[in-house]
Protein backbone atom coordinates (compact mmCIF):
# COMPACT_ATOMS: atom_id res chain seq x y z
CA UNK A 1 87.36 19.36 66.87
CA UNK A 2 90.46 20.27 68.65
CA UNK A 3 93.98 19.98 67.46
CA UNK A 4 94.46 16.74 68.89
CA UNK A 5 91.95 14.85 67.61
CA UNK A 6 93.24 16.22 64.23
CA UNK A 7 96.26 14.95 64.32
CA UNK A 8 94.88 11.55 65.54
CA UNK A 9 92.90 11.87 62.60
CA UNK A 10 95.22 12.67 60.08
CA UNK A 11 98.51 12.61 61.75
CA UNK A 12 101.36 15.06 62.02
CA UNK A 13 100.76 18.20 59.34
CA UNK A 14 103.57 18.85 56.57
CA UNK A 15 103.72 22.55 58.16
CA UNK A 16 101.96 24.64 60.92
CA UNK A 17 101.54 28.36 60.39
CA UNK A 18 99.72 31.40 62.84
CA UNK A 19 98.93 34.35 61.39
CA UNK A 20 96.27 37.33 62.97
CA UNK A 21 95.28 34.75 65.80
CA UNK A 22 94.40 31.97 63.46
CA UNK A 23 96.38 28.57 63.14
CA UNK A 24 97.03 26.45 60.07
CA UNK A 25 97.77 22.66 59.37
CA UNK A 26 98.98 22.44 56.30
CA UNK A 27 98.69 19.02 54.99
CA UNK A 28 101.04 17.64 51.98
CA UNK A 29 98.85 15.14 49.26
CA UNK A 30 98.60 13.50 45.91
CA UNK A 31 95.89 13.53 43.61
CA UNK A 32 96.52 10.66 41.45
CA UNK A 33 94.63 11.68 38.18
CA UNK A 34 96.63 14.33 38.11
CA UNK A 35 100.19 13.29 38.36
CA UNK A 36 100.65 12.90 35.06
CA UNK A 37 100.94 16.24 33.77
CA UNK A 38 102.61 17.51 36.72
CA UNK A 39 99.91 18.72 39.25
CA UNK A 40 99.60 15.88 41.24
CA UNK A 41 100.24 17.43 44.42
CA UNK A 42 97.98 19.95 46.64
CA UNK A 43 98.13 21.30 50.12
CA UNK A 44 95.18 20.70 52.03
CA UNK A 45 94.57 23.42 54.99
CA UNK A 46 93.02 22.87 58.37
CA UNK A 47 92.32 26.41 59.96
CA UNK A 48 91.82 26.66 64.01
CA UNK A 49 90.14 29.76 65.55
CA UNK A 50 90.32 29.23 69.62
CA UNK A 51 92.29 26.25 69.19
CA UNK A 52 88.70 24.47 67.37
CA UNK A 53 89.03 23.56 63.41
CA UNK A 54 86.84 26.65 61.75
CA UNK A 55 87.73 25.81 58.27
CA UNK A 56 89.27 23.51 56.16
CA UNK A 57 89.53 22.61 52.61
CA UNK A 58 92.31 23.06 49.56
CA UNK A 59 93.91 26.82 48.51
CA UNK A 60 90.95 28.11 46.99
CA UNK A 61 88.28 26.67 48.73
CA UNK A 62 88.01 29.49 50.67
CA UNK A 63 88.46 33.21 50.36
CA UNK A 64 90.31 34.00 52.88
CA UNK A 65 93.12 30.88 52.46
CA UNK A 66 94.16 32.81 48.93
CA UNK A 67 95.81 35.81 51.33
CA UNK A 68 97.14 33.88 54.21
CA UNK A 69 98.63 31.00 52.17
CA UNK A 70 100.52 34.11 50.44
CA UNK A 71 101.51 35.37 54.41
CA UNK A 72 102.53 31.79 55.46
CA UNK A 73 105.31 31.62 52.17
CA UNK A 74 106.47 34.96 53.15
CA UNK A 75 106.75 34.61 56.95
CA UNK A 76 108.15 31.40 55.95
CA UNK A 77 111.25 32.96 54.11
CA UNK A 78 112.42 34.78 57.29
């Protein structure tokens, strides 16, 4: 799936990020059994390779998300 069908899908991302030739929707949501005690909220990420989705999934769900969420806060900072 390309980037625009994404966004028809799901609509306009919180944040985009590139990092090492890879590009990241970062979507903002609430997960509503857990609002309660605070941790209601996640980031979902939609990784493209090529301009194609290669990966998706939550922080976590995927090795390699864990060191380029930490690259996206810092390049964010700039």
């Amino acid at each position: 799936m390309d980037k625009q069908k994404v966004i028809a899908l799901k609509g306009e991302p919180f944040r985009v990020a590139a990092i090492d030739g890879l590009e990241y929707f970062i979507y903002r949501g609430f997960d509503l059994n857990r609002l309660l005690d605070g941790n209601g909220t996640f980031e979902a990420f939609i990784r493209f390779k090529d301009g194609k989705v290669e990966a998706y999934g939550r922080l976590g769900d995927f090795d390699s998300t864990k060191h380029k969420e930490l690259l996206i806060k810092k390049s964010e900072k700039k």
